[in-house]
Protein backbone atom coordinates (compact mmCIF):
# COMPACT_ATOMS: atom_id res chain seq x y z
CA UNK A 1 0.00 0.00 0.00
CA UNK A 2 0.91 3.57 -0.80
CA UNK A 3 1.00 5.05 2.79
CA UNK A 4 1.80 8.47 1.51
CA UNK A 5 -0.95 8.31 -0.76
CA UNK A 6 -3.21 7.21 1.78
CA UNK A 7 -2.22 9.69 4.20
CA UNK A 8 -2.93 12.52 2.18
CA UNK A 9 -6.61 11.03 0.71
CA UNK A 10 -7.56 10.78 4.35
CA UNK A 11 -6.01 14.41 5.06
CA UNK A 12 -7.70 16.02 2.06
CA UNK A 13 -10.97 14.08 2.81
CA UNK A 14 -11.36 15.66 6.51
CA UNK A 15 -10.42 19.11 4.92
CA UNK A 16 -12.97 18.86 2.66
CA UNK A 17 -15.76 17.29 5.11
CA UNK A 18 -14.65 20.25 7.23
CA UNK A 19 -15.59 23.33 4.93
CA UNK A 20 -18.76 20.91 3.48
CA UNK A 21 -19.92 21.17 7.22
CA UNK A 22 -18.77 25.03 7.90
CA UNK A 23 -20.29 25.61 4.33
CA UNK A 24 -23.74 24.20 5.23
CA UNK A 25 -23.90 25.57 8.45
CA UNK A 26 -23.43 29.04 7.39
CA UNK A 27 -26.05 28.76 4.72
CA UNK A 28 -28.87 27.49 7.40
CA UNK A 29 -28.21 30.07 10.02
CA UNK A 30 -27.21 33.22 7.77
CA UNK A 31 -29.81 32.59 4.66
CA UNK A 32 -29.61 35.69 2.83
CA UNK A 33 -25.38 35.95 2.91
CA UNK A 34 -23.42 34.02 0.62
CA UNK A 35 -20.57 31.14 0.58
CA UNK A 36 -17.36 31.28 -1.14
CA UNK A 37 -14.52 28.44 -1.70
CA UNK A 38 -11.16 29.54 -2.37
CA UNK A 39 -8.94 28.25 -4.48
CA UNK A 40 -7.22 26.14 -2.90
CA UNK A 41 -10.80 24.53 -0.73
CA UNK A 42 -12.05 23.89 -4.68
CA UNK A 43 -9.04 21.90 -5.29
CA UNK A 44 -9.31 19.86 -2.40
CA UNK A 45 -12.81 19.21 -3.04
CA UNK A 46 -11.60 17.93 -6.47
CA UNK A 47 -9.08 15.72 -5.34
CA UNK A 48 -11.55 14.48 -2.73
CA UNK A 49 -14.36 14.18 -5.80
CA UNK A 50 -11.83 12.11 -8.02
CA UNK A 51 -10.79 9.86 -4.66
CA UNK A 52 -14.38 9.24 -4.38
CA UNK A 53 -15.02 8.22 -8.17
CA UNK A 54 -16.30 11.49 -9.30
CA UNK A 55 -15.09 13.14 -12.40
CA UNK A 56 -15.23 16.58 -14.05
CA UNK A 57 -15.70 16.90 -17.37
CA UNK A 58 -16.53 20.47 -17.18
CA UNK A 59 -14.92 23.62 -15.82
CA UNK A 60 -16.80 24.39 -12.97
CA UNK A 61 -17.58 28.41 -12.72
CA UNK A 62 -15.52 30.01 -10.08
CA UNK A 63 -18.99 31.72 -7.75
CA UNK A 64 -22.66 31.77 -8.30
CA UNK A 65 -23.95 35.13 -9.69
CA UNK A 66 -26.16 36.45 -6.59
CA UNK A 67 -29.67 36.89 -7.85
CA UNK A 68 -32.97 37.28 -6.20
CA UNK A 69 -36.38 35.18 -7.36
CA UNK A 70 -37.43 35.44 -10.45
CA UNK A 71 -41.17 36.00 -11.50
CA UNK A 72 -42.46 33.73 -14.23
CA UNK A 73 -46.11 33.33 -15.60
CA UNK A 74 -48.24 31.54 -18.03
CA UNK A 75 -48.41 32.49 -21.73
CA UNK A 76 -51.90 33.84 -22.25
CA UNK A 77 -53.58 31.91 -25.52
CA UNK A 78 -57.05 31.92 -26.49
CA UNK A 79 -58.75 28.43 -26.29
CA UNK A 80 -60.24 29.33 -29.36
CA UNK A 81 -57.45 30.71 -31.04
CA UNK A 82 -55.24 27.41 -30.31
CA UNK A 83 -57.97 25.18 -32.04
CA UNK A 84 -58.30 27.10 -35.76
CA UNK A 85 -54.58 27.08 -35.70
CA UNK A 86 -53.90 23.59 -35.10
CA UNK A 87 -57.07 22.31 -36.37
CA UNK A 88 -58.35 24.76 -39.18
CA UNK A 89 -60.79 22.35 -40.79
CA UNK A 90 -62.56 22.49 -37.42
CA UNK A 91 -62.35 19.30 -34.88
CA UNK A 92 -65.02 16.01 -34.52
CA UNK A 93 -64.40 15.33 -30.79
CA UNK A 94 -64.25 16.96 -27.64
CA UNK A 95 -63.15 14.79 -23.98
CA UNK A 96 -63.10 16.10 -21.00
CA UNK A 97 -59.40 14.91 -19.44
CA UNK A 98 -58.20 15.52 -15.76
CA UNK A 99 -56.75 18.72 -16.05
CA UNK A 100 -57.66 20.26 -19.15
CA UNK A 101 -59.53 19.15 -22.19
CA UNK A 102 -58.62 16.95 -25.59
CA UNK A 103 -59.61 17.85 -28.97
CA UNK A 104 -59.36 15.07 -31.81
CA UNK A 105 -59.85 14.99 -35.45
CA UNK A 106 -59.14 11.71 -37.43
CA UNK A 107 -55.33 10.80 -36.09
CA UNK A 108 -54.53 14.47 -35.01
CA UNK A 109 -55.40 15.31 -31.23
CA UNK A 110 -54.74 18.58 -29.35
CA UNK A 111 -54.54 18.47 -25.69
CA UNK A 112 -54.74 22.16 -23.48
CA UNK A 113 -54.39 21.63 -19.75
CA UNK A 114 -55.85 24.22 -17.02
CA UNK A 115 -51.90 24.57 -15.96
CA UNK A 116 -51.50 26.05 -20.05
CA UNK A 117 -49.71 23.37 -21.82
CA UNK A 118 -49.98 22.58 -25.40
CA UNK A 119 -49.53 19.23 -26.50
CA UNK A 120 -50.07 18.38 -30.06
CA UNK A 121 -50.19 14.79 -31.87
CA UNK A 122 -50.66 14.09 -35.42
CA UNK A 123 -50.65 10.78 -36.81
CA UNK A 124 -51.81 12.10 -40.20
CA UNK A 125 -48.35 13.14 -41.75
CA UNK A 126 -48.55 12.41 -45.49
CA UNK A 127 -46.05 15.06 -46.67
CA UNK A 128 -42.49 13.68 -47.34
CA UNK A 129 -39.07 16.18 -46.53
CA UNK A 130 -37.08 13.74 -48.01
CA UNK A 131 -33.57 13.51 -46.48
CA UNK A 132 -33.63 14.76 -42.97
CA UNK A 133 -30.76 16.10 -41.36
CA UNK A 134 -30.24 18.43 -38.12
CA UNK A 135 -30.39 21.60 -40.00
CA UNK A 136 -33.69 20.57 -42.07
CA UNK A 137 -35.14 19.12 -38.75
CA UNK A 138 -34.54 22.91 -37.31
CA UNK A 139 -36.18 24.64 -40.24
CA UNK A 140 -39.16 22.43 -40.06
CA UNK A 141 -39.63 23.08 -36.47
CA UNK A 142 -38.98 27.34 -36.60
CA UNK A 143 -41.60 26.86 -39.53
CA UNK A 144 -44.10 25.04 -37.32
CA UNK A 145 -44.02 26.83 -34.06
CA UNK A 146 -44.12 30.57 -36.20
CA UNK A 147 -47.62 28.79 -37.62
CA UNK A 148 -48.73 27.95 -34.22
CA UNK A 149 -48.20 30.49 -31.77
CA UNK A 150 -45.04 31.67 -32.65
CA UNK A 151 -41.59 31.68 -31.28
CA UNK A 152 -41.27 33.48 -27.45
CA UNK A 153 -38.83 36.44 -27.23
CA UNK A 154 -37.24 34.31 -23.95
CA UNK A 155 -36.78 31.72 -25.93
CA UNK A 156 -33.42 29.90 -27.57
CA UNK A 157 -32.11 26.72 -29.11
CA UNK A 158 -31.29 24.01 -26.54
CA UNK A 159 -30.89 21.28 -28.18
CA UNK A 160 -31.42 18.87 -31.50
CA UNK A 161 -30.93 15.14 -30.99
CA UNK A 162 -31.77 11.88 -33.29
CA UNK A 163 -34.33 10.14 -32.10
CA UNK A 164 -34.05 6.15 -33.74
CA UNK A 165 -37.16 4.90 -31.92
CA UNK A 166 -39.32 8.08 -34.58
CA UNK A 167 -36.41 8.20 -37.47
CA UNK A 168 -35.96 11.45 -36.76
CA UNK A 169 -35.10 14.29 -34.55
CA UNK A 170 -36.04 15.89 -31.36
CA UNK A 171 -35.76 19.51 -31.24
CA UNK A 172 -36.04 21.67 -27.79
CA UNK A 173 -36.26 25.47 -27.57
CA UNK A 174 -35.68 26.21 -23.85
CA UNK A 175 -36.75 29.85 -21.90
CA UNK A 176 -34.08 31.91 -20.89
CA UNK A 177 -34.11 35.48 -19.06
CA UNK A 178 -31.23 37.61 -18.71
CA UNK A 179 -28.24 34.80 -19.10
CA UNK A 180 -30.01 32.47 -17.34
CA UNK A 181 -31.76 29.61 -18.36
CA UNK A 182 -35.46 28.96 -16.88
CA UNK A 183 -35.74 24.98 -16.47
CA UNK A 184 -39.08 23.40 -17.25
CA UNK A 185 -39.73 25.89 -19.61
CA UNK A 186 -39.76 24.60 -23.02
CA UNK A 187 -40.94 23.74 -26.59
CA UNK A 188 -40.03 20.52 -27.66
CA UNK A 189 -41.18 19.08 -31.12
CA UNK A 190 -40.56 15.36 -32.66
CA UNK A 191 -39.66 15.74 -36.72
CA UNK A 192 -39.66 13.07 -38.78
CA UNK A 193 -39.27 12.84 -42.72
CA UNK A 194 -42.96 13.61 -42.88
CA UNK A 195 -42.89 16.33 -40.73
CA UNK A 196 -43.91 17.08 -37.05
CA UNK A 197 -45.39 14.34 -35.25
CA UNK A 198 -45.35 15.45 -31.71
CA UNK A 199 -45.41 19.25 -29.97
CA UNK A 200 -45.62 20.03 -26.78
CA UNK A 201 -45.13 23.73 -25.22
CA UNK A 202 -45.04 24.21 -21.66
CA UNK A 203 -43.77 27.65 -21.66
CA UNK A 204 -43.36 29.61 -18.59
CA UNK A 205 -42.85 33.59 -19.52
CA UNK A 206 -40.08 35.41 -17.19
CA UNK A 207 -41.76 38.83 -16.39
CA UNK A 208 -39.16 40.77 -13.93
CA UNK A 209 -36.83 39.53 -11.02
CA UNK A 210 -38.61 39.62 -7.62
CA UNK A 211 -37.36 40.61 -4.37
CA UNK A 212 -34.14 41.42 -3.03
CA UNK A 213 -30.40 40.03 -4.42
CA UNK A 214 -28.72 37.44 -2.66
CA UNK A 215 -25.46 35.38 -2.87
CA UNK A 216 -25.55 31.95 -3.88
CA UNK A 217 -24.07 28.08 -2.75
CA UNK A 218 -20.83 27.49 -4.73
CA UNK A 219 -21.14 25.19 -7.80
CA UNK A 220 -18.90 22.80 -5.90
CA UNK A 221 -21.22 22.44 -2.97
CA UNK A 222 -24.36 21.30 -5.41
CA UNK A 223 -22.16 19.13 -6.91
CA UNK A 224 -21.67 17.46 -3.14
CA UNK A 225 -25.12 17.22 -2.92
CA UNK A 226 -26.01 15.37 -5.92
CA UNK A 227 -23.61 12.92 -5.29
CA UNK A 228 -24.77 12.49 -1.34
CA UNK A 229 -28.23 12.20 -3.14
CA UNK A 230 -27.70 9.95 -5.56
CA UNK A 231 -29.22 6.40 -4.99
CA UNK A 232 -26.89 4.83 -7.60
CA UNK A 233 -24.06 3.54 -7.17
CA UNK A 234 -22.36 4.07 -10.34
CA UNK A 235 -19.34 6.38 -11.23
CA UNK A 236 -20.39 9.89 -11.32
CA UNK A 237 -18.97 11.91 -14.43
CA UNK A 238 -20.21 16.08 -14.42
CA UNK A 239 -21.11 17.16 -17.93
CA UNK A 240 -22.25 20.45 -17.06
CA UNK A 241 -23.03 22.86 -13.96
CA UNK A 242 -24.62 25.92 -14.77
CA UNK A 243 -26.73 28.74 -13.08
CA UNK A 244 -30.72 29.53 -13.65
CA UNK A 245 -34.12 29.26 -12.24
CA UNK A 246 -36.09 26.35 -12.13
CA UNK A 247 -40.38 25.94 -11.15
CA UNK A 248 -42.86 23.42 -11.67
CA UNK A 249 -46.26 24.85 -13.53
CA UNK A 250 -48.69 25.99 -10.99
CA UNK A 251 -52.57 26.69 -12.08
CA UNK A 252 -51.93 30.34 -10.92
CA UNK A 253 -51.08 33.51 -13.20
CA UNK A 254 -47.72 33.87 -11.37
CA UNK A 255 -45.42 32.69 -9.07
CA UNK A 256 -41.45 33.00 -8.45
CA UNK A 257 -38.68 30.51 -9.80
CA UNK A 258 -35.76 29.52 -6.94
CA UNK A 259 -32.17 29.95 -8.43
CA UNK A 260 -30.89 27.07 -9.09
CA UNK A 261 -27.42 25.03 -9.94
CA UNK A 262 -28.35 22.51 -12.91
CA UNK A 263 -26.06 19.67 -12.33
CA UNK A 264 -25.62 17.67 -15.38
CA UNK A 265 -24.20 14.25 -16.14
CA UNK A 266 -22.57 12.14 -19.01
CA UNK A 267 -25.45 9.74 -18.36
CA UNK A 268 -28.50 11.90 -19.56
CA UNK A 269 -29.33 12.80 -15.16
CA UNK A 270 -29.85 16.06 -14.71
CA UNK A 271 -30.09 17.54 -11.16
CA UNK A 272 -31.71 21.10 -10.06
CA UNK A 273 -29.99 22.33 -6.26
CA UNK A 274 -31.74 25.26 -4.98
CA UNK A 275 -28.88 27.71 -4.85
CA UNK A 276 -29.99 29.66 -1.33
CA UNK A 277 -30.55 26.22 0.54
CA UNK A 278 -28.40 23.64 -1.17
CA UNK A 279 -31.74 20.98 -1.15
CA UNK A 280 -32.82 19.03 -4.06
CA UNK A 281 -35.80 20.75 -6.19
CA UNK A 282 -38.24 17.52 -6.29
């Protein structure tokens, strides 16, 4: 055995469980004040990640930006509105689903829930786009949403993936507000060769930052969590951290989004740590 290796593991462990436990114990009793590693506490933690199976892929930001809560709301659409877009030859059906209401005609179905989210299915596709690639999978989608509501101001390009299970693509427009990104807000569509087959907009629209500004848990301290957290016991690999706001959808006009640290991994798990408290947003 490497003694001198061991030695130190064990030395930079209890320096690290030591600032984890100062860390967490200035958060509870001073709230609205902030924590900051320094640069040589992040690179313990590190070593003490790696020791423990953990690996960075990512460069992890230095601090948290200190923000306060930001105010979000539904998109306001008219029920009526929503049906001669998506369903312009009028509709056949109408069920009455927990939660909102489902409109069908032939193999196309629109559902609108009370919390306002849009999901559209059509099994009717007959055109044919030929080739499909990532770029034509974007163009279809911009082309769709500008015919059916139209594109938010808050809203960007997350991501574009293939999909084998549809032969095609997923494509995700995510909300954003000021640099940050807002989780659970989104616009996610499902193109195939014949089109879009699947939409589904659950968009939550930032209207101002609420209440006062206050400093936020270091990156390095959410990543701690999600691996205390985690139920699995496979190696942990960081993809991405990154700062925002995350909320569930309420049936209410508005409510406030908690900061956040979005911890990513290699595996597809993504994990939101409420960046005042350091808890897991369920």
């Amino acid at each position: 055995m490497d003694w001198r290796k061991a030695i130190w593991i064990l030395a930079v462990s209890f320096f690290v469980l030591n600032i984890v436990l100062i860390a967490n114990l200035y958060i509870k009793t001073m709230p609205g004040q902030g924590f900051k590693l320094e640069e040589d506490q992040q690179q313990a933690i590190k070593i003490h990640l790696e020791s423990r199976g953990i690996k960075l892929e990512t460069q992890l930001p230095p601090r948290g930006v200190p923000v306060s809560f930001l105010e979000v709301g539904r998109e306001s659409f008219k029920r009526e509105e929503l049906i001669k877009m998506f369903f312009p030859g009028g509709i056949a059906e109408v069920e009455e689903i927990q939660g909102g209401e489902k409109y069908i005609s032939g193999r196309q179905q629109l559902i609108l829930t009370e919390s306002g989210s849009i999901i559209f299915e059509d099994g009717e596709k007959t055109e044919t786009f030929g080739e499909l690639d990532e770029k034509k999978a974007v163009e279809i989608a911009e082309r769709f949403i500008k015919e059916h509501g139209g594109l938010p101001e808050y809203a960007s390009l997350n991501y574009v993936k293939y999909d084998p299970e549809i032969g095609g693509y997923i494509v995700e427009y995510m909300g954003n507000y000021k640099g940050f990104f807002v989780a659970n807000s989104y616009i996610r569509l499902s193109v195939t060769p014949h089109g879009v087959v699947n939409f589904q907009r659950n968009f939550l629209k930032p209207i101002a930052f609420k209440g006062k500004r206050r400093q936020v848990i270091p990156p390095l301290t959410a990543v701690l969590k999600v691996d205390a957290e985690r139920k699995s016991g496979a190696p942990m690999v960081v993809k991405k951290v990154e700062q925002g706001f995350y909320s569930q959808f309420y049936n209410a006009e508005r409510w406030l989004a908690a900061p956040v640290w979005k911890v990513e991994l290699n595996n597809g798990e993504v994990y939101y740590v409420n960046a005042y408290t350091g808890e897991l947003e369920r």
